[in-house]
N, C-alpha and C. Protein backbone atom coordinates (compact mmCIF):
# COMPACT_ATOMS: atom_id res chain seq x y z
N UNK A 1 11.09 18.19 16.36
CA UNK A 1 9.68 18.48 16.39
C UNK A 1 8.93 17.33 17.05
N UNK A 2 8.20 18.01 18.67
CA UNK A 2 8.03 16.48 19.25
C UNK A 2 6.13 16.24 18.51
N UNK A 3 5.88 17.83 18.14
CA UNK A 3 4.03 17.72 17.75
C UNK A 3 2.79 17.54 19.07
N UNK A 4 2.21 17.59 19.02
CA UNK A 4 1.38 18.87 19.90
C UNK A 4 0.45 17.11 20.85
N UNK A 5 0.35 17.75 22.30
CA UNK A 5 0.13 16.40 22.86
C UNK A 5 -1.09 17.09 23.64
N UNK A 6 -1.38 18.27 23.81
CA UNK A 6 -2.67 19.00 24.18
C UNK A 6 -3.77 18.63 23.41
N UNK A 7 -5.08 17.50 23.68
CA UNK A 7 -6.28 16.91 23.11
C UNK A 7 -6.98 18.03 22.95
N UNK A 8 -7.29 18.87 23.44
CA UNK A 8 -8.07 20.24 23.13
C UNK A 8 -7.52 21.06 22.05
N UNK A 9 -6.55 20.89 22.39
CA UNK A 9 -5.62 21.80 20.81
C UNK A 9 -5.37 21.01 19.54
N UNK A 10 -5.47 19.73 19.60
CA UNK A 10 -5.44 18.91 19.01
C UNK A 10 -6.79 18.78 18.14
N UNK A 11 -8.06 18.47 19.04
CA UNK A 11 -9.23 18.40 18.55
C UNK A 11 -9.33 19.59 17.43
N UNK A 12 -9.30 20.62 18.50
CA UNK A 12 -9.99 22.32 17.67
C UNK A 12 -8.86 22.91 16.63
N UNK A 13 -7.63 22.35 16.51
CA UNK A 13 -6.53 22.33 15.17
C UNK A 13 -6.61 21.33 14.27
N UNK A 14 -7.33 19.97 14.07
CA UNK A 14 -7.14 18.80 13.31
C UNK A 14 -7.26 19.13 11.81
N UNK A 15 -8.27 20.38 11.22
CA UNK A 15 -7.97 20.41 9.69
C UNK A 15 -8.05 18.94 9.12
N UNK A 16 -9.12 18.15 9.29
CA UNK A 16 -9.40 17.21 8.23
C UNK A 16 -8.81 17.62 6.83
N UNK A 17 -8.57 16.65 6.39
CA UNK A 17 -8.69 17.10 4.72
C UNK A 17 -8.72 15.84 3.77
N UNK A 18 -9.62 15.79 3.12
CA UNK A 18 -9.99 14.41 2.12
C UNK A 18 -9.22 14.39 0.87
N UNK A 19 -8.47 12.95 0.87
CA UNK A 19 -7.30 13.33 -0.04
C UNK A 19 -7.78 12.76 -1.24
N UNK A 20 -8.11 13.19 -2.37
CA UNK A 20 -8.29 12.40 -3.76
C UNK A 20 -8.03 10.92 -4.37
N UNK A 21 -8.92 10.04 -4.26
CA UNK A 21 -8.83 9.58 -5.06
C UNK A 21 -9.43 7.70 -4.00
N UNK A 22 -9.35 6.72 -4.48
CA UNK A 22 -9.98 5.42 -3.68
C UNK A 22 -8.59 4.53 -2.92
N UNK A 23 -8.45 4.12 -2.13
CA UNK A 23 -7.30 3.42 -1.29
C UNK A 23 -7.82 1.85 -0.97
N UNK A 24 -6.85 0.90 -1.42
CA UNK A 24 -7.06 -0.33 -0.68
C UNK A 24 -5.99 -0.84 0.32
N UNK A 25 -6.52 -1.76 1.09
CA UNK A 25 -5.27 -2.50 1.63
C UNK A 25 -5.03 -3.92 1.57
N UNK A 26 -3.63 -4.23 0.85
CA UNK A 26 -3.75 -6.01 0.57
C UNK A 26 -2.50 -6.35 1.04
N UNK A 27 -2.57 -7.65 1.13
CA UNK A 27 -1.57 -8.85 1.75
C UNK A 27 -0.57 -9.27 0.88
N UNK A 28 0.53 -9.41 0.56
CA UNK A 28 1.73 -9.89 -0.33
C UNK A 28 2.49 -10.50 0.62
N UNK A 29 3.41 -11.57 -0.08
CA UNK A 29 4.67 -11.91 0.97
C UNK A 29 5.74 -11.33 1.03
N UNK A 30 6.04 -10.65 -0.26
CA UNK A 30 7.43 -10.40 -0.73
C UNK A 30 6.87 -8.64 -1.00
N UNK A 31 7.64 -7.65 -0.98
CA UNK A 31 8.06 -6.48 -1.95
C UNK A 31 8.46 -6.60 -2.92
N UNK A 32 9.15 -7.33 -3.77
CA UNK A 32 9.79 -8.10 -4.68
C UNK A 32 9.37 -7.32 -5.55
N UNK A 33 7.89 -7.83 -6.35
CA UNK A 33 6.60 -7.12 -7.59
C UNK A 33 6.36 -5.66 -7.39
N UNK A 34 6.74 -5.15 -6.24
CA UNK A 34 5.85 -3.63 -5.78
C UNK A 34 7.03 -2.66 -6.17
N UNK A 35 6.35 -1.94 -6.85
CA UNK A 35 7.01 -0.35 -6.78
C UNK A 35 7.06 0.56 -5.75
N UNK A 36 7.98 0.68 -5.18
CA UNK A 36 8.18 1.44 -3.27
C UNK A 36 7.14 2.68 -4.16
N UNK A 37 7.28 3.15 -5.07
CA UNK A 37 7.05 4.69 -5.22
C UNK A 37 5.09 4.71 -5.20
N UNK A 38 4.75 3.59 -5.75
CA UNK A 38 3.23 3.67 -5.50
C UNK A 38 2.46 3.37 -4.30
N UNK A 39 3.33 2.76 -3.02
CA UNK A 39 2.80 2.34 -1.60
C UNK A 39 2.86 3.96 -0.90
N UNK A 40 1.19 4.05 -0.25
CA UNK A 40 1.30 5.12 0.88
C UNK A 40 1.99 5.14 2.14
N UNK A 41 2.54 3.45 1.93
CA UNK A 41 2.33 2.96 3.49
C UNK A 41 2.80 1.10 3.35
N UNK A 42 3.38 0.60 4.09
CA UNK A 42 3.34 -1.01 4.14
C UNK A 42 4.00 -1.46 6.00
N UNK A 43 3.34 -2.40 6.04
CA UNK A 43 3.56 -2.44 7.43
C UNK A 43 3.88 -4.13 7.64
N UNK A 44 4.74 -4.86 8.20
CA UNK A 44 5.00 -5.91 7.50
C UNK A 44 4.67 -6.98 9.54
N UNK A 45 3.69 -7.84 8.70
CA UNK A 45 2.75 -8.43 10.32
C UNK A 45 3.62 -9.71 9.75
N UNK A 46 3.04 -11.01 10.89
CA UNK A 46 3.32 -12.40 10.56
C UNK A 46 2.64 -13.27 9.38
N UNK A 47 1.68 -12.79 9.02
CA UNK A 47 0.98 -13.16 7.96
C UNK A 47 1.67 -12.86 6.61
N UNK A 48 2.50 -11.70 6.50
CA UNK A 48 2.66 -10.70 5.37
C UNK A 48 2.59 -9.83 5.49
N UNK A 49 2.83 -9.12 4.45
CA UNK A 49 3.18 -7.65 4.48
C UNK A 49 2.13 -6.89 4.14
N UNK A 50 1.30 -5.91 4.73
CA UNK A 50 0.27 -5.62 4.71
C UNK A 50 0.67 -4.04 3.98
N UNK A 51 0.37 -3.47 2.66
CA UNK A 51 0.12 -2.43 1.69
C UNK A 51 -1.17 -1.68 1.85
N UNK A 52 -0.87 -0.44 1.98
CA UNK A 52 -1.98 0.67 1.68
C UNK A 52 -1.51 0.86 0.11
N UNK A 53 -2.23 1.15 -0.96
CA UNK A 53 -1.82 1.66 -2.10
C UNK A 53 -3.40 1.61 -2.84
N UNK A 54 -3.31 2.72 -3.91
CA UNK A 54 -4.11 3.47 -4.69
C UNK A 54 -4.98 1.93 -5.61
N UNK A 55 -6.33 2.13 -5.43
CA UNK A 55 -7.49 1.05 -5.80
C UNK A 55 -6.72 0.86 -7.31
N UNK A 56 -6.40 1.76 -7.96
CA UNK A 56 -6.01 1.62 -9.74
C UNK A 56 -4.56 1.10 -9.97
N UNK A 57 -3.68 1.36 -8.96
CA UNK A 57 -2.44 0.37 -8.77
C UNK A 57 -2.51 -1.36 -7.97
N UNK A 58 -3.47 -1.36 -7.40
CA UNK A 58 -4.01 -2.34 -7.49
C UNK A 58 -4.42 -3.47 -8.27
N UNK A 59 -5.29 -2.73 -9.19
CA UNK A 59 -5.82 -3.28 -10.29
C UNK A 59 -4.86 -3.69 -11.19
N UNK A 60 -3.77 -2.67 -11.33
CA UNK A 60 -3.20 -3.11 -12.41
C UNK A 60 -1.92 -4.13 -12.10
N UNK A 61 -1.90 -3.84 -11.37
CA UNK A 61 -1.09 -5.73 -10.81
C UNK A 61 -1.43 -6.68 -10.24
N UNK A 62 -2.74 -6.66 -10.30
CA UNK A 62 -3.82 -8.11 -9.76
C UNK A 62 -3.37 -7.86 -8.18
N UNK A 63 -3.42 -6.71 -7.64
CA UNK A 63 -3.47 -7.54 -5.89
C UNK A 63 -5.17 -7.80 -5.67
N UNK A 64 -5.18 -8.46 -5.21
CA UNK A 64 -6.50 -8.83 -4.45
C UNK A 64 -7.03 -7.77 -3.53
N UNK A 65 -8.18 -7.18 -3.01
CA UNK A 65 -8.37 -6.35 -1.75
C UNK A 65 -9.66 -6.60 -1.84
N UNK A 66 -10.46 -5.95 -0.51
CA UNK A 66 -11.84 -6.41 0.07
C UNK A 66 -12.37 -5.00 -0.16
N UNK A 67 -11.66 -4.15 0.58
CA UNK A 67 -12.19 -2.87 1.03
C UNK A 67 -11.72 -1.62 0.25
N UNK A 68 -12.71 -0.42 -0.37
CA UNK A 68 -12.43 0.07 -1.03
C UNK A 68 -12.32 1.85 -0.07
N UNK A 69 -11.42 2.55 -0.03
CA UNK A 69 -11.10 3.41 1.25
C UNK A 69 -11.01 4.89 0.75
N UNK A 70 -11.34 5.85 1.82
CA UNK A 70 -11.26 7.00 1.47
C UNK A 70 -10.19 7.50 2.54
N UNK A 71 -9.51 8.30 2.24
CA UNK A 71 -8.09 8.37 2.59
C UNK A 71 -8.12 10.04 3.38
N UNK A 72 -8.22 10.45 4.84
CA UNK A 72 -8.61 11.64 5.66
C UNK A 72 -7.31 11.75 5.91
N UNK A 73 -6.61 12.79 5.76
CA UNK A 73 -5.69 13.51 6.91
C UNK A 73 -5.50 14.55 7.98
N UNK A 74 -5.41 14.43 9.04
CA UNK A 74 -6.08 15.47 9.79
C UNK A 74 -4.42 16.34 10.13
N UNK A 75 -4.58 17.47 9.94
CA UNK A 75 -3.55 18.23 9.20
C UNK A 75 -3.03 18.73 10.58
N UNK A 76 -2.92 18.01 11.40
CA UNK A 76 -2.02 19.05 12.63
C UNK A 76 -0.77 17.79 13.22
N UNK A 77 0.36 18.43 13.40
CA UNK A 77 1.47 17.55 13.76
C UNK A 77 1.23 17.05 14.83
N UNK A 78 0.46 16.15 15.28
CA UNK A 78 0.24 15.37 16.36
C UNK A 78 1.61 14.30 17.38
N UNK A 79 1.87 14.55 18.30
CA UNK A 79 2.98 14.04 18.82
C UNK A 79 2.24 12.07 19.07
N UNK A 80 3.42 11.50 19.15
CA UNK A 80 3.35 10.15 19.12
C UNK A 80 2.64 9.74 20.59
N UNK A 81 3.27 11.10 21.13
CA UNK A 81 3.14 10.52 23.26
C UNK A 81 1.47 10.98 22.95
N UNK A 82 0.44 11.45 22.29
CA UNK A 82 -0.28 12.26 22.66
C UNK A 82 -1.39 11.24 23.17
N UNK A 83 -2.24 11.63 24.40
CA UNK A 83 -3.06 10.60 25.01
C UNK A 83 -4.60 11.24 24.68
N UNK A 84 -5.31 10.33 23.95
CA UNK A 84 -6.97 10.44 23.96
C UNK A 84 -7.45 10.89 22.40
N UNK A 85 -6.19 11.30 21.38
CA UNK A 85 -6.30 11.45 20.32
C UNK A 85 -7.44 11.03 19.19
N UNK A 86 -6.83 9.52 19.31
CA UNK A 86 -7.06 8.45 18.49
C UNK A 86 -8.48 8.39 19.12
N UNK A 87 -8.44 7.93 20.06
CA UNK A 87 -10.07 7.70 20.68
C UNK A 87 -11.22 8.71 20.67
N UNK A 88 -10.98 10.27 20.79
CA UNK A 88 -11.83 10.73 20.42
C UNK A 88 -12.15 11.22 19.07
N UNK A 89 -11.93 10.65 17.80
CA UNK A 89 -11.80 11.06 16.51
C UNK A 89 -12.97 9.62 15.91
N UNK A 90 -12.28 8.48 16.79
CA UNK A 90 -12.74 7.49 16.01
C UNK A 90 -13.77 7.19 16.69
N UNK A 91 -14.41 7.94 18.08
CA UNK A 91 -15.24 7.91 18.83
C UNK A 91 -16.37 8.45 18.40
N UNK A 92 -15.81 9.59 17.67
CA UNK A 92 -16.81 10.20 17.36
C UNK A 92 -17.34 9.79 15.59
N UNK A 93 -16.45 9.36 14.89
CA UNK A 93 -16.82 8.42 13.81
C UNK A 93 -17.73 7.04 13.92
N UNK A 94 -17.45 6.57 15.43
CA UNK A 94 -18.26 4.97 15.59
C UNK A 94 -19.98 5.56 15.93
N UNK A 95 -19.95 7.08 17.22
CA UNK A 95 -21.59 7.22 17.38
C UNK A 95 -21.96 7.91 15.49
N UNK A 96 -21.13 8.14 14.71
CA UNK A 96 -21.76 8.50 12.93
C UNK A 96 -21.84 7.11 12.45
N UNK A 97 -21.07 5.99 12.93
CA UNK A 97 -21.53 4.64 12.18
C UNK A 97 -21.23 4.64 11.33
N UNK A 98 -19.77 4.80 11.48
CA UNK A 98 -18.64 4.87 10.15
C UNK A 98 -17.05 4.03 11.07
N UNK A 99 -16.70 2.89 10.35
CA UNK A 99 -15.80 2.41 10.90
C UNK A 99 -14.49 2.86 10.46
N UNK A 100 -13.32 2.95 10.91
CA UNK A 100 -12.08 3.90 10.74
C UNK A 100 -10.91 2.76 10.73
N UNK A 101 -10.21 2.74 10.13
CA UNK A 101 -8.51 2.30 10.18
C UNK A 101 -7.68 3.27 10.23
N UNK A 102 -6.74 3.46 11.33
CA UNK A 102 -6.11 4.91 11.53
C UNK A 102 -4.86 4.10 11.25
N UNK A 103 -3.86 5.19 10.33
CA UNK A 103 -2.45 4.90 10.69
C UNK A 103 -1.54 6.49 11.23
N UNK A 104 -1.41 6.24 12.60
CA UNK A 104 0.00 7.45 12.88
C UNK A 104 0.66 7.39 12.25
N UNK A 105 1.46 8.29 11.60
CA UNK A 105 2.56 8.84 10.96
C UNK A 105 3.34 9.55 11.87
N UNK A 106 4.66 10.09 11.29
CA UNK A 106 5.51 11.04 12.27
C UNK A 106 4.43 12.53 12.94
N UNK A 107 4.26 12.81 11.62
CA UNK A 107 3.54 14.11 11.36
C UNK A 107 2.21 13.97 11.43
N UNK A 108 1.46 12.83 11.45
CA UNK A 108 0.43 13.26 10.93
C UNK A 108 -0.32 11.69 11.20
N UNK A 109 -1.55 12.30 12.15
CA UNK A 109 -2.68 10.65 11.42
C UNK A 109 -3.46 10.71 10.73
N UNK A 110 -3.72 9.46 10.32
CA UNK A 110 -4.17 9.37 8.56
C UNK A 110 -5.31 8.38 8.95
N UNK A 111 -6.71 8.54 8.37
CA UNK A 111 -8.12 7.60 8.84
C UNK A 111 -8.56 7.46 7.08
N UNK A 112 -8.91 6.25 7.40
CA UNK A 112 -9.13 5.14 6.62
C UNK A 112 -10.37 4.99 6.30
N UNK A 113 -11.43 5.35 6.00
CA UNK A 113 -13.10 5.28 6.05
C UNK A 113 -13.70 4.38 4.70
N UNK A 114 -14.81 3.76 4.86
CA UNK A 114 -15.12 3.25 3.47
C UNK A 114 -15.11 4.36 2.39
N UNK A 115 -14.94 3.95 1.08
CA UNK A 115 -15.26 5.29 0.24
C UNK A 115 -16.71 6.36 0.74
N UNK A 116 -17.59 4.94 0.53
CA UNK A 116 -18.47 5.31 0.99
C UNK A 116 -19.60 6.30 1.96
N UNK A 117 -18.63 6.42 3.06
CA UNK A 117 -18.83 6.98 4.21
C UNK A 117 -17.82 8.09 4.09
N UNK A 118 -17.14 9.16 2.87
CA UNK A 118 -16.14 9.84 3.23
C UNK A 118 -16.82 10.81 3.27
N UNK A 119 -17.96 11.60 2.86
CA UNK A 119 -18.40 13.22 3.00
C UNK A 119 -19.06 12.91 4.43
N UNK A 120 -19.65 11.58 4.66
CA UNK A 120 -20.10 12.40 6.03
C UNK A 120 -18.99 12.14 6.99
N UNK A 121 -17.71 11.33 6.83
CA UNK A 121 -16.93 11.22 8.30
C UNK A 121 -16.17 12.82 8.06
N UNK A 122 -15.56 13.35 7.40
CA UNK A 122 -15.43 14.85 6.90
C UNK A 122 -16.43 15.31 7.61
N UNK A 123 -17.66 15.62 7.25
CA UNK A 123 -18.25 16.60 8.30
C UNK A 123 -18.35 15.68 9.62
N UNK A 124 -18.28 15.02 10.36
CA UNK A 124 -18.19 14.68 11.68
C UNK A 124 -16.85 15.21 12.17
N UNK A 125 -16.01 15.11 11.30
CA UNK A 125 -14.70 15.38 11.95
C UNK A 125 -14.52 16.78 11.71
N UNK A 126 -15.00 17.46 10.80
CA UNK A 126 -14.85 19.14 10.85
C UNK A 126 -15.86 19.44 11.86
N UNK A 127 -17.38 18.96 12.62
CA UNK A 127 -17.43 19.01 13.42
C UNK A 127 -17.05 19.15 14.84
N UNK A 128 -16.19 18.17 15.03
CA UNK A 128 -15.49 17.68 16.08
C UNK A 128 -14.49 18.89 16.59
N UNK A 129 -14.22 19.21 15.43
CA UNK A 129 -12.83 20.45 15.37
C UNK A 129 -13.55 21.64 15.20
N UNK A 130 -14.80 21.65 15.25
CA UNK A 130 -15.47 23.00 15.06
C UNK A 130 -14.85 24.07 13.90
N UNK A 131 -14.44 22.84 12.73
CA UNK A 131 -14.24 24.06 11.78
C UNK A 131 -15.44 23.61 9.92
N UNK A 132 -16.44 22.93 10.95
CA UNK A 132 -17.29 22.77 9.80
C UNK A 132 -17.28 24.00 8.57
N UNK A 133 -18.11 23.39 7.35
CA UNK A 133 -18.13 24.42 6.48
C UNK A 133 -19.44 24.13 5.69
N UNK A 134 -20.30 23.28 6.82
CA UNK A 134 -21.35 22.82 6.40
C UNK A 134 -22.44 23.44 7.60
N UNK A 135 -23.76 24.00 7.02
CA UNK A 135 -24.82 25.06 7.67
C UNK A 135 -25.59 23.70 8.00
């Protein structure tokens, strides 16, 4: 399954969908302390190992984090090769004045929004895809 590299089909198929619940992202050195089963995600830079995981698993093992996140998946198998994707999603999130952290997946990209800003980047992006559900 290489997933769909047509930006028009891409746009007008994306199916946002806002996934339950608050997301942070923090810095550790080690995996060592972490439970693989509670990370959405870890991506390991020169600094450390950088964790997506749930604001309340957080808490309960003292990681530190800044930013408190609302967690979008836009529901169409997007191919890795696909060109203009990323840019027009988060393009259209920067003229709403909502800043984005995207992570590709195999299947699927995943946007990152303040909690804050999650009902309106949802309707910008069901916008975008013309499958609003908002009059």
């Amino acid at each position: 399954m290489s997933g769909e590299k047509n930006l028009a089909a891409l746009l007008s198929n994306m199916k946002p969908v806002l996934n339950p619940g608050e997301f942070v992202f923090c810095c550790v050195s080690s995996l060592e302390d972490i439970d693989l089963r509670e990370l959405i995600c870890f991506f390991r830079e020169s600094e450390g190992i950088t964790l997506v995981v749930s604001k309340g698993y957080a808490e309960r093992i003292s990681l530190p984090f800044s930013f408190v996140a609302a967690w979008i998946t836009l529901q169409i198998h997007s191919s890795l090769e696909a060109l203009g994707f990323t840019a027009a999603f988060s393009r259209a999130l920067t003229i709403g004045g909502i800043g984005c952290n995207v992570i590709a997946a195999y299947c699927h990209d995943h946007i990152f929004v303040n909690k804050t800003d999650a009902q309106k980047a949802m309707e910008i992006l069901e916008g975008l895809s013309g499958t609003s559900s908002v009059n």
